[in-house]
Protein backbone atom coordinates (compact mmCIF):
# COMPACT_ATOMS: atom_id res chain seq x y z
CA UNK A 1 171.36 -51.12 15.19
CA UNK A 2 170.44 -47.66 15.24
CA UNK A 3 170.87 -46.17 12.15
CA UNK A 4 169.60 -44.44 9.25
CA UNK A 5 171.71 -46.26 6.40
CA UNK A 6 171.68 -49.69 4.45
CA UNK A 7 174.69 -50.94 6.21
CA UNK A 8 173.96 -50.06 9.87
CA UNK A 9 169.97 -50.52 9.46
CA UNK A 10 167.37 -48.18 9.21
CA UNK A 11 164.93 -47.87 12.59
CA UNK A 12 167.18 -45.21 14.10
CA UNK A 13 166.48 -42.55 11.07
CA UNK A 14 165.26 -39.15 13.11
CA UNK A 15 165.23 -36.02 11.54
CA UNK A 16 165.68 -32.62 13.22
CA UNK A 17 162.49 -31.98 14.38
CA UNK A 18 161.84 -35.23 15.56
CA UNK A 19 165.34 -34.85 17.86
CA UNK A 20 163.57 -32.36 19.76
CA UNK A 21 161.10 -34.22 22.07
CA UNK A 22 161.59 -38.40 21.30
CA UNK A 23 162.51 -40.51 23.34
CA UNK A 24 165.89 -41.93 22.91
CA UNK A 25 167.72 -45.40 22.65
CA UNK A 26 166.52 -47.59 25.81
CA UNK A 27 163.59 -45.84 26.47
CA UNK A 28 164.74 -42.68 27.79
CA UNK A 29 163.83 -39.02 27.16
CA UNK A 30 166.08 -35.80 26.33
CA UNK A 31 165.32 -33.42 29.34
CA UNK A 32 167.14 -30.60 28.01
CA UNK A 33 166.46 -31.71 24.46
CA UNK A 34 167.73 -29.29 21.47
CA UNK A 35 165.57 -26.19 20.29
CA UNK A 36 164.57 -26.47 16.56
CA UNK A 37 166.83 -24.53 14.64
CA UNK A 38 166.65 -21.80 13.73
CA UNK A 39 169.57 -21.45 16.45
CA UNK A 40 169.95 -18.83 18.71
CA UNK A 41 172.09 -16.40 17.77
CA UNK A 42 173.73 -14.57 21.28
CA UNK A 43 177.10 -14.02 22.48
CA UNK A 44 177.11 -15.93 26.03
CA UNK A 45 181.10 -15.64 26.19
CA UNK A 46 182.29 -14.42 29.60
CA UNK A 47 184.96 -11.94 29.35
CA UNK A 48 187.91 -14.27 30.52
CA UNK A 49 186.67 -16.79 27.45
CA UNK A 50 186.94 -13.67 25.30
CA UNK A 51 190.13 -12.86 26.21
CA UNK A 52 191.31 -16.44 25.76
CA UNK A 53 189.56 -16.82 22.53
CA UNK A 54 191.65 -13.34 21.59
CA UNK A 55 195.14 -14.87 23.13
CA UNK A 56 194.49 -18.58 20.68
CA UNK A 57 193.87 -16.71 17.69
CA UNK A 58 190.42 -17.91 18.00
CA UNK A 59 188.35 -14.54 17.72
CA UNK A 60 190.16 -13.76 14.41
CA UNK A 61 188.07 -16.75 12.83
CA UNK A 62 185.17 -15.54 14.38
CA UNK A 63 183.10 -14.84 11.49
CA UNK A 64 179.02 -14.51 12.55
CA UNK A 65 177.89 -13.77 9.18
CA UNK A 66 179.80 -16.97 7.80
CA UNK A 67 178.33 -18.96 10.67
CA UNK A 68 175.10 -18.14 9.80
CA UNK A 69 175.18 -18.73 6.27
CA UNK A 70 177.09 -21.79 6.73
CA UNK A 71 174.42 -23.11 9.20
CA UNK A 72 171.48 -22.32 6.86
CA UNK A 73 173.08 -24.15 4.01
CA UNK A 74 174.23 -27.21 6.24
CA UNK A 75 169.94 -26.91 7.54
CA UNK A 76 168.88 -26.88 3.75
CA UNK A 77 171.12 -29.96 2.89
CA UNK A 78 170.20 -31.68 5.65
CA UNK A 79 166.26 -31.16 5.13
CA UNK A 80 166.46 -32.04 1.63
CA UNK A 81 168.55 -35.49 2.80
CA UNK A 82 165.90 -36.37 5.06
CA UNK A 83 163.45 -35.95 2.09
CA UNK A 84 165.25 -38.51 -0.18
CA UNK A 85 164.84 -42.40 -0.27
CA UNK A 86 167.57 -44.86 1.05
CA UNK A 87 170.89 -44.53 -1.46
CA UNK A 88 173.52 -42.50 -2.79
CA UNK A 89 172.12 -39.16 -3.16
CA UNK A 90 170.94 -39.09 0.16
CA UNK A 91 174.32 -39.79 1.82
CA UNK A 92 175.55 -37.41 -1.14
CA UNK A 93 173.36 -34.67 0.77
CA UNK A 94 173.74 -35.29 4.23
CA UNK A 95 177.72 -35.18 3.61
CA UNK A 96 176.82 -31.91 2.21
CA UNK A 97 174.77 -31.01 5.06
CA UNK A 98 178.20 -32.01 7.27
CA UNK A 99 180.59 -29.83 5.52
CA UNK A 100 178.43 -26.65 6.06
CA UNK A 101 177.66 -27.39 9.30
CA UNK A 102 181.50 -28.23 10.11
CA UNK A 103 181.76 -24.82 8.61
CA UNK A 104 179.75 -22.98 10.83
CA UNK A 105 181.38 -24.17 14.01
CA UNK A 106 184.42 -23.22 12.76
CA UNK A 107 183.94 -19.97 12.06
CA UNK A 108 181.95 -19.54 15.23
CA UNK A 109 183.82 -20.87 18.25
CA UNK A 110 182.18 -21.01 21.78
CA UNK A 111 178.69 -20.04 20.65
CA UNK A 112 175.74 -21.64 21.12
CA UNK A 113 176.00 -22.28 17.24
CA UNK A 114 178.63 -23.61 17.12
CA UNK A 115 177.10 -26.37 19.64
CA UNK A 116 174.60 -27.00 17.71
CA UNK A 117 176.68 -27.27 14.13
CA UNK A 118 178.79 -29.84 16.03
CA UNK A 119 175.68 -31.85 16.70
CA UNK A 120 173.78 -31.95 13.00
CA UNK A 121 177.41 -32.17 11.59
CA UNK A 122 177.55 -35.77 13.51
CA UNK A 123 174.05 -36.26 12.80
CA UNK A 124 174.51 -36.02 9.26
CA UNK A 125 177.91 -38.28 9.29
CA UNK A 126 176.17 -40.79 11.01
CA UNK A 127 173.12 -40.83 8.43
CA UNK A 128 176.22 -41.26 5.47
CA UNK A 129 177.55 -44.42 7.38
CA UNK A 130 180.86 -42.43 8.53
CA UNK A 131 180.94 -43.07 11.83
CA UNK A 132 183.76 -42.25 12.98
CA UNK A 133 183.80 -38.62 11.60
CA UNK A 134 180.74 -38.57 13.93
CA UNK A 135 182.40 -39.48 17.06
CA UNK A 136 184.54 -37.13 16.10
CA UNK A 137 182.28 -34.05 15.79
CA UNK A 138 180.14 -35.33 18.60
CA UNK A 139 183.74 -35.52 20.72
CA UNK A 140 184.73 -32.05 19.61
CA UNK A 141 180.99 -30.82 20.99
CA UNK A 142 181.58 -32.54 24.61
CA UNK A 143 185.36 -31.20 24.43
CA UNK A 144 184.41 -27.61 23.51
CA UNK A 145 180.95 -27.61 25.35
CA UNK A 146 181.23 -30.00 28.80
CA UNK A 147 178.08 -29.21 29.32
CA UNK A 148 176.26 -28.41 26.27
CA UNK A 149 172.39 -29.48 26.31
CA UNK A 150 172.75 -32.06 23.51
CA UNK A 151 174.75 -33.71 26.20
CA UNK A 152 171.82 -36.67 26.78
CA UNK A 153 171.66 -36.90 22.88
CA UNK A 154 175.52 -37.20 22.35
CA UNK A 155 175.81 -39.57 24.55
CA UNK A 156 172.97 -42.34 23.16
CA UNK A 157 174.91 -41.75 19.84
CA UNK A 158 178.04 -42.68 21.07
CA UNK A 159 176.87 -45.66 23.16
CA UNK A 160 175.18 -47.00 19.56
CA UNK A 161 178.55 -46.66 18.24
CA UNK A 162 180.63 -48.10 20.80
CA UNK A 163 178.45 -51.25 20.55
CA UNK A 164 178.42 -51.28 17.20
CA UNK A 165 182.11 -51.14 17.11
CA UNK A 166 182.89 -53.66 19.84
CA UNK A 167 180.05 -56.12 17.69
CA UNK A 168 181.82 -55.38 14.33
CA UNK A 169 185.32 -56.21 15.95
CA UNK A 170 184.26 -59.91 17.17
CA UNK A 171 184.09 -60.55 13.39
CA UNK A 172 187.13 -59.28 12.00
CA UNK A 173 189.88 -61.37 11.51
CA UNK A 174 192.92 -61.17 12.72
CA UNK A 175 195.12 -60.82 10.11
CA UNK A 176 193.22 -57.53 9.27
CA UNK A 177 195.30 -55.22 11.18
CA UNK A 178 193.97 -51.91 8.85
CA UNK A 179 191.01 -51.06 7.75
CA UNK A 180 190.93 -49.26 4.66
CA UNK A 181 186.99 -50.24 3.33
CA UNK A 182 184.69 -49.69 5.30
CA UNK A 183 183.88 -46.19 6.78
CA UNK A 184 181.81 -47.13 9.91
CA UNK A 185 185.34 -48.80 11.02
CA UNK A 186 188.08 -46.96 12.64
CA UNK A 187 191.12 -47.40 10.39
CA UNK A 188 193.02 -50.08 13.39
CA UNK A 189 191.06 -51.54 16.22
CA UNK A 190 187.76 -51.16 16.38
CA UNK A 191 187.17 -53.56 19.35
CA UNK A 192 189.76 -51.10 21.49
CA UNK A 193 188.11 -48.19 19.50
CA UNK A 194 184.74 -49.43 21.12
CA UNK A 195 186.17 -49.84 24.84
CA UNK A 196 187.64 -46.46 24.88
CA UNK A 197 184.48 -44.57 23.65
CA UNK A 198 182.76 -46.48 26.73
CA UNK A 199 185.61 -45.16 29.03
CA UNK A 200 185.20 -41.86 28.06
CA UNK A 201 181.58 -41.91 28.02
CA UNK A 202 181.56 -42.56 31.79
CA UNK A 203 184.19 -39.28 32.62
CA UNK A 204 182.47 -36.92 30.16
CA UNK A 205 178.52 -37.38 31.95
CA UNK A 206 179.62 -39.51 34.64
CA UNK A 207 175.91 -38.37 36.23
CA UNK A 208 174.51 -38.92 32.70
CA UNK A 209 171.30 -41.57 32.88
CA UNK A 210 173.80 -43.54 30.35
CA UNK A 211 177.39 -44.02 32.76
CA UNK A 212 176.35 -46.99 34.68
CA UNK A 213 175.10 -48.71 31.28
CA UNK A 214 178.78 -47.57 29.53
CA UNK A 215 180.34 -49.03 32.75
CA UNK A 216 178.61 -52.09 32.87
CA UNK A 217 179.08 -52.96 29.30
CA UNK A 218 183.24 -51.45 29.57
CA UNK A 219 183.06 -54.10 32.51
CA UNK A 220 181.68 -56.56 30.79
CA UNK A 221 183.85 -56.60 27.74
CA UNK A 222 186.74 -56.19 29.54
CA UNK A 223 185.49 -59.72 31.52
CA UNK A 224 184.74 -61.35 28.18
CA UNK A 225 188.45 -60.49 26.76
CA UNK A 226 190.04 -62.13 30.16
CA UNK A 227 190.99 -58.82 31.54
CA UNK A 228 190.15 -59.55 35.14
CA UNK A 229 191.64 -56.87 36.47
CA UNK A 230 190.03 -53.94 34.45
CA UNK A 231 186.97 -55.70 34.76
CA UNK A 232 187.04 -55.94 38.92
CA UNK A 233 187.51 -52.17 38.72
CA UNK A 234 184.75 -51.00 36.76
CA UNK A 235 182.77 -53.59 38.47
CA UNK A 236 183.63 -51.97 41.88
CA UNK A 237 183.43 -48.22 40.30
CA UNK A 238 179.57 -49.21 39.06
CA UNK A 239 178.71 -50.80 42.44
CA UNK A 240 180.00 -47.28 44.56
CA UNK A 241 179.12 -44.71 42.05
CA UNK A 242 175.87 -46.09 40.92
CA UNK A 243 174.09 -47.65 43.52
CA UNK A 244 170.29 -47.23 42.48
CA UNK A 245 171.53 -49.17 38.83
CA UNK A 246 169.65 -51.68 37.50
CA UNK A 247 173.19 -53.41 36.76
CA UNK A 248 174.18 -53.51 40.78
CA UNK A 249 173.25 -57.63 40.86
CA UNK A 250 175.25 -58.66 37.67
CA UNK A 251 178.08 -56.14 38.89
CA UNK A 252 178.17 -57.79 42.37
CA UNK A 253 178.23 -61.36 40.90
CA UNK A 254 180.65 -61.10 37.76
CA UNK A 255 183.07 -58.80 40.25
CA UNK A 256 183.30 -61.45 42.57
CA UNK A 257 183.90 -63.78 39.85
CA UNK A 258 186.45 -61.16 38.76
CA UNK A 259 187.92 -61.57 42.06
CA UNK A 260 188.47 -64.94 42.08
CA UNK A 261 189.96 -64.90 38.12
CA UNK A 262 192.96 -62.49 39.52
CA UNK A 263 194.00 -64.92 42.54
CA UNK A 264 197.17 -65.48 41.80
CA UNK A 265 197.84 -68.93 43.47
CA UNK A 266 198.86 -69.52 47.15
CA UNK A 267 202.12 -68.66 47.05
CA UNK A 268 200.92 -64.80 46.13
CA UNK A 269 199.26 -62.63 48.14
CA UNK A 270 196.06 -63.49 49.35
CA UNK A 271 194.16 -60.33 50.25
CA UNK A 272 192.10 -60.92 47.33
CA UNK A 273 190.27 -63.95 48.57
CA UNK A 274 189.17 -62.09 51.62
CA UNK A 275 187.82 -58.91 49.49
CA UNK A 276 186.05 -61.52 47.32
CA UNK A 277 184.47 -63.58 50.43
CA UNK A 278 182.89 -60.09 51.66
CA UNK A 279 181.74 -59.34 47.99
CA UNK A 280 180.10 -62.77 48.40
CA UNK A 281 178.47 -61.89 51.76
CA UNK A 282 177.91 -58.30 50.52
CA UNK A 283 175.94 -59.95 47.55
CA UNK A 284 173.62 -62.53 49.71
CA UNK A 285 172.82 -59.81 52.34
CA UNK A 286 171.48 -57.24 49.08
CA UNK A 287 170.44 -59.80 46.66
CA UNK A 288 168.38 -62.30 49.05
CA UNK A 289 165.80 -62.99 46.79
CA UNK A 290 168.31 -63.22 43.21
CA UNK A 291 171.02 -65.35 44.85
CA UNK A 292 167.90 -67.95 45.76
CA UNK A 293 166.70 -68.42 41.92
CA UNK A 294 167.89 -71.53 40.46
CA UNK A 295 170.06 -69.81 37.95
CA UNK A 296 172.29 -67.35 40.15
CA UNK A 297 171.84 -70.36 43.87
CA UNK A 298 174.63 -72.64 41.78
CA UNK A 299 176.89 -69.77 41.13
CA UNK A 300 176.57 -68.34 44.43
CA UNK A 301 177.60 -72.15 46.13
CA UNK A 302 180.42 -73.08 43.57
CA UNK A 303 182.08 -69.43 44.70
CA UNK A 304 181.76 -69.92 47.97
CA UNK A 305 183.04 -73.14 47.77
CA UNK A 306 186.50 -71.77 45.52
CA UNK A 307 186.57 -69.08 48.54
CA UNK A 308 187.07 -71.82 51.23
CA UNK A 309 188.99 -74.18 49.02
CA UNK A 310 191.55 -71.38 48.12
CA UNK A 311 191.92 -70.41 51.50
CA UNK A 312 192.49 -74.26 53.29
CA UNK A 313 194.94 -74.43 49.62
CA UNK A 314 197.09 -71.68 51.81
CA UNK A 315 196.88 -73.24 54.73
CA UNK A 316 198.19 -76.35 53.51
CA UNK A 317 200.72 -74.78 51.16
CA UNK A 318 202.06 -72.75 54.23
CA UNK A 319 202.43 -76.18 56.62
CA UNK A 320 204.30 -78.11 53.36
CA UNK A 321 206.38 -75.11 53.75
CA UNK A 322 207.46 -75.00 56.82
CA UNK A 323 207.30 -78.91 57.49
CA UNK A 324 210.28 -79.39 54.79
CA UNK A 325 212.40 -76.97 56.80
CA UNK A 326 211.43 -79.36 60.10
CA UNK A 327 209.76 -76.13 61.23
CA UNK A 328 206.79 -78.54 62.94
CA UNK A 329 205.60 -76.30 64.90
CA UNK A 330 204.77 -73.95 62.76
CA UNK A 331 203.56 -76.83 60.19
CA UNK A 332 201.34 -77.99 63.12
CA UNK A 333 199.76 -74.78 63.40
CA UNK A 334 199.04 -74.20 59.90
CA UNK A 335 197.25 -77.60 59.54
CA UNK A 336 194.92 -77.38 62.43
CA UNK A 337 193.74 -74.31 61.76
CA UNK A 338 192.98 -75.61 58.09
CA UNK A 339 190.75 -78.22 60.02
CA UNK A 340 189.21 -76.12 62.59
CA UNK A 341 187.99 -73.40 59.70
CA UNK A 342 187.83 -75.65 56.15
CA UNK A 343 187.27 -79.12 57.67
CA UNK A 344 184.54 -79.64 54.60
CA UNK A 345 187.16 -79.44 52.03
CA UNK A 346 189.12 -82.10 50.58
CA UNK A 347 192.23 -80.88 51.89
CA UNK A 348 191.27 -81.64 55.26
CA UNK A 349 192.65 -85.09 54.37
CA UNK A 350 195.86 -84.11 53.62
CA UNK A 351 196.06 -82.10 56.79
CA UNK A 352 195.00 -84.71 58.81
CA UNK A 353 197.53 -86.92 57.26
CA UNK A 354 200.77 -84.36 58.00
CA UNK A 355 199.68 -83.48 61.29
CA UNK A 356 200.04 -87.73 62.09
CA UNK A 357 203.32 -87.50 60.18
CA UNK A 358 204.69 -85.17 62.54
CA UNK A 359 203.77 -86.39 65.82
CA UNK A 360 206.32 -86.67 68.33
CA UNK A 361 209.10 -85.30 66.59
CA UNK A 362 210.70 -81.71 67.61
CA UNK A 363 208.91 -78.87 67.30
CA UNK A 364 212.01 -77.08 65.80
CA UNK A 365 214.98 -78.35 63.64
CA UNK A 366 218.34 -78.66 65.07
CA UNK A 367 220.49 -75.73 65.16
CA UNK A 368 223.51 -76.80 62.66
CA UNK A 369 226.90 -75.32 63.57
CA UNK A 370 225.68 -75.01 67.17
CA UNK A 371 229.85 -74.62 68.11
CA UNK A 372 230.08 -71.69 65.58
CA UNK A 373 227.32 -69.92 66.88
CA UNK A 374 228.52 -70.69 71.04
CA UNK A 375 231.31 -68.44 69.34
CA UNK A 376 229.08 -65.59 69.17
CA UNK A 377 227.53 -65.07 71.98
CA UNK A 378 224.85 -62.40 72.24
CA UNK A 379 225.40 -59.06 73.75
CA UNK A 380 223.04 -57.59 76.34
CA UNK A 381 220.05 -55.70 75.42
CA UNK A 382 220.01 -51.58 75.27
CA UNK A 383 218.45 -50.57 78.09
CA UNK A 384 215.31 -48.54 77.62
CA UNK A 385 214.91 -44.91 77.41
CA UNK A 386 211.93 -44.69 79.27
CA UNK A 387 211.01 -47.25 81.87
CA UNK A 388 207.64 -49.13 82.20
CA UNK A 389 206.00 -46.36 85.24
CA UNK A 390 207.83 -43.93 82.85
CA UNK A 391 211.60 -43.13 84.68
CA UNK A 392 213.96 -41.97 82.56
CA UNK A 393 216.75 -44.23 82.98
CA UNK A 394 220.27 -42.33 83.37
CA UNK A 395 223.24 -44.24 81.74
């Protein structure tokens, strides 16, 4: 994993100047990466954020000399913690470096300082193995700064720690319902902890070069727990919102196998069968060449051939139906449509087998109480309003 500490690993361990230009988890490179401090030092506020800042009580901490003394210390911890070896004192240094730079932000709201305190002060939490003090400071940077140019950064950090979380919470067991040991751990569910950082990932840069990876992995999880239904709709937000993604094969395929998991039997509705048979055709029309390799060509068939079972299954589910209340007719219908659409599946048997059953015998079932209802008889229909050449009828 990448990090710069015993417990998390050690091939992730950047320091500030090499944030500025390197490329970044997955291969990919911060555009608008981070100037090397020391940070620019200007008032950008428009004067409605002024005014707002004066109205929260916000502009009374506003304290530029305490920023900027706050921010040098925070920059000499965190050099001198990127000078030490692996081990206590340099975690002792870069949770120094934290404090100051937590410091600085504080007493410098809705600068361009106070960005970039918010960023080192997560970079130096995650190099001292407290993770989730960094997401923290790195959630406090999106919420204060939506757009702040560490964006790319931020978000490679979090997407490290949301797998890291979601791998760390496959191994705890469940009895452990608190976690009061180990500081990369949230204090209760790290596995949920994990999901929702991917979740939020995907509203907070949802043009970000890293929201169809957080959505395919959110997806993904969510298909691995059993949560079908989540899973079909990140599946289906990735496939409209993303459509250039490397993920758009594995999104078509495990959200039509989504699909299928959430068909609820025949006697439920049945809408999603015919959204997951034009998923299926959807898939073979963009994937020609993937749905003919020898590992995806099985999965492709079996699907199809669920589709076409499930739908004969309501087909013959509706003619049982309607054949125990002597409705034949209706039975009739039901069963020789199942043979004239699903006559390959093994319910064409069955079908075949009713439709003999009910051969010569009435259409509809007796009327019972047939005196009763002579009793009744029924009135004559309302005349129309409006006639069929369009007369209005006078009554």
């Amino acid at each position: 994993m990448p990090w710069s500490s015993p417990k998390l690993g050690a091939d992730y361990d950047r320091t500030r100047e090499q944030i500025a230009g390197s490329p970044i988890e997955g291969g990919e490179t911060a555009e608008d990466s981070p100037e090397v401090l020391p940070p620019k030092i200007a008032d950008n506020r428009t004067g409605f954020e002024k005014f707002s800042d004066w109205i929260s009580g916000k502009e009374r901490k506003r304290d530029v000399a305490k920023a900027r003394e706050k921010f040098a210390l925070g920059q000499e911890a965190y050099d001198a913690a990127v000078a030490l070896p692996q081990g206590t004192e340099r975690k002792k240094k870069f949770r120094q470096a934290a404090k100051h730079f937590d410091a600085a932000a504080d007493a410098w709201p809705n600068s361009d300082l106070e960005q970039q305190a918010r960023f080192y002060q997560g970079e130096s939490l995650i190099f001292c193995d407290e993770v989730p003090e960094a997401e923290k400071a790195f959630r406090d940077l999106v919420g204060s700064h939506p757009r702040t140019r560490f964006m790319s950064l931020v978000q490679a950090r979090r997407f490290e720690i949301a797998r890291y979380w979601l791998a760390r919470g496959e191994n705890i067991p469940s009895w452990e319902f608190v976690n009061l040991t180990d500081e990369t751990r949230p204090w209760v569910g790290t596995r949920n902890s994990g999901m929702s950082l991917l979740d939020k990932m995907r509203f907070d840069d949802a043009t970000g070069k890293l929201a169809d990876d957080a959505s395919m992995e959110l997806a993904r999880q969510s298909f691995l727990r059993g949560d079908y239904e989540r899973a079909d709709e990140v599946f289906a937000d990735l496939r409209q919102a993303y459509p250039d993604s490397p993920h758009q094969f594995l999104a078509h395929l495990l959200g039509l196998r989504s699909k299928l998991e959430t068909y609820q039997g025949p006697a439920y509705n049945g809408d999603v069968l015919h959204r997951a048979e034009d998923l299926l055709r959807q898939t073979e029309r963009k994937f020609p060449n993937e749905v003919k390799q020898d590992e995806y060509r099985e999965l492709i068939a079996r699907a199809n051939a669920e589709i076409r079972f499930r739908q004969a299954e309501r087909l013959i589910y509706q003619g049982r139906y309607r054949q125990r209340k002597g409705e034949n007719g209706a039975a009739r219908f039901y069963y020789e449509d199942l043979l004239a659409k699903y006559s390959d599946t093994p319910l064409a048997d069955e079908a075949k087998a009713r439709l003999a059953t009910i051969e010569g015998r009435p259409m509809l079932p007796p009327q019972r109480l047939a005196w009763l209802a002579e009793m009744f008889p029924e009135g004559d229909r309302a005349k129309p309003l409006v006639t069929a050449n369009g007369e209005t009828l006078m009554r």
